[in-house]
Protein backbone atom coordinates (compact mmCIF):
# COMPACT_ATOMS: atom_id res chain seq x y z
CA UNK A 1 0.00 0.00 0.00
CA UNK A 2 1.08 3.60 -1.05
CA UNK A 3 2.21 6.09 2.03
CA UNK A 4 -0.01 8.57 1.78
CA UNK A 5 0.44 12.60 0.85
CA UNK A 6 0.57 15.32 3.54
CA UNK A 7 -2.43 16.67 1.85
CA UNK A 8 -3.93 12.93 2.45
CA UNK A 9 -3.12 12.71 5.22
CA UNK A 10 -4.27 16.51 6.01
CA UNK A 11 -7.83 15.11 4.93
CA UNK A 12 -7.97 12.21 6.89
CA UNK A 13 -7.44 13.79 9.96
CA UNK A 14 -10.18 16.81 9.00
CA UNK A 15 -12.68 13.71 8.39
CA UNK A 16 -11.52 11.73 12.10
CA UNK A 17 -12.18 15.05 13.99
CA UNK A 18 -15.78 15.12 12.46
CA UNK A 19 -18.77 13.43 14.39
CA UNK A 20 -20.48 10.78 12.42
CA UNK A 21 -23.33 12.25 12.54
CA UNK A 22 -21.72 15.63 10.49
CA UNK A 23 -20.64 13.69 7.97
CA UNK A 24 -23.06 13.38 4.73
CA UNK A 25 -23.75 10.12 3.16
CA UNK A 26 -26.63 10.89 1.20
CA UNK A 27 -24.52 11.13 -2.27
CA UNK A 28 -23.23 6.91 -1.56
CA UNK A 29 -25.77 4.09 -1.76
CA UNK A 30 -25.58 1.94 0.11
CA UNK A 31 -23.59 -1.63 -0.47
CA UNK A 32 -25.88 -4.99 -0.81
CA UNK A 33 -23.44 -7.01 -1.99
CA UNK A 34 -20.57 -8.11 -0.03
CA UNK A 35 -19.97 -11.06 -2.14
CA UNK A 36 -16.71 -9.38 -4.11
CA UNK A 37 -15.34 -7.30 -0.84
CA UNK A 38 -11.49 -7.92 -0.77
CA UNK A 39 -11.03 -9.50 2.73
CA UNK A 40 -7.83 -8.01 4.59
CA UNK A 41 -7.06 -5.90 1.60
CA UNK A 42 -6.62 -2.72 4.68
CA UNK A 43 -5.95 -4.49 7.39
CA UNK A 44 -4.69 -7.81 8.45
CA UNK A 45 -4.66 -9.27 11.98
CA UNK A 46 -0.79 -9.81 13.07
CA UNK A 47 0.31 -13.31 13.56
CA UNK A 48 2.38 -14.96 15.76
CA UNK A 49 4.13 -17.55 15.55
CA UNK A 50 3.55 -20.73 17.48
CA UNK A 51 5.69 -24.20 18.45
CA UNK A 52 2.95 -27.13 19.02
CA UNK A 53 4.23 -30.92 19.95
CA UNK A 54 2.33 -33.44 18.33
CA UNK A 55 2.74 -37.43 19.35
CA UNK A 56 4.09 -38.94 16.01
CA UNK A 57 1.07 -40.90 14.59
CA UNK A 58 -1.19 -37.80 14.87
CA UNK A 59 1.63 -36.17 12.36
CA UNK A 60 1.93 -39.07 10.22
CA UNK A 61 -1.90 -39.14 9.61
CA UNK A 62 -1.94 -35.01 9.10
CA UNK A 63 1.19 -35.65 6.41
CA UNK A 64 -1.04 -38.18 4.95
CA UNK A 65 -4.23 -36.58 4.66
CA UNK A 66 -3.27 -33.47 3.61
CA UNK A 67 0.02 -33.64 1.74
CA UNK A 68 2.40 -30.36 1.77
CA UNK A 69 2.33 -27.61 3.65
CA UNK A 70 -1.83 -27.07 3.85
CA UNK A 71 -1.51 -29.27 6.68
CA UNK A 72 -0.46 -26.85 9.09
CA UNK A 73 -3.91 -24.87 8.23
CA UNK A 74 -5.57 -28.37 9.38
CA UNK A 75 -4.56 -27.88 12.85
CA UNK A 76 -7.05 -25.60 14.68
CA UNK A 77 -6.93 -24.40 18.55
């Protein structure tokens, strides 16, 4: 993502120091369809990373049901 310009920037703070009520909607309709929204195209929750022991069969069946590395996404808290 592109920094933003001081004049940007400039704007973006005039807008946060407005109350949402004083700001005017009336010239955007209003969005239906969510169906082709980028998801975490702004904003992305941070990860961390995470060491988990496994006993060795439950690995050996996670290797062979899901081959490569989409196996870690298998494991869920």
């Amino acid at each position: 993502m592109r920094k933003l310009t001081k004049r940007q920037r400039r704007d973006v703070r005039a807008i946060a120091a407005r109350e949402d009520e004083d700001i005017d909607f009336a010239d955007v309709p209003p969005v239906l369809d969510w169906s082709k929204a980028d998801i975490g195209k702004f904003y992305r929750l941070a990860k961390k990373p995470v060491t988990l022991r496994l006993d060795s069969d439950i690995i050996a069946s996670l290797k062979y049901l899901s081959p490569g590395k989409a196996r870690q996404r298998k494991i869920k808290t």
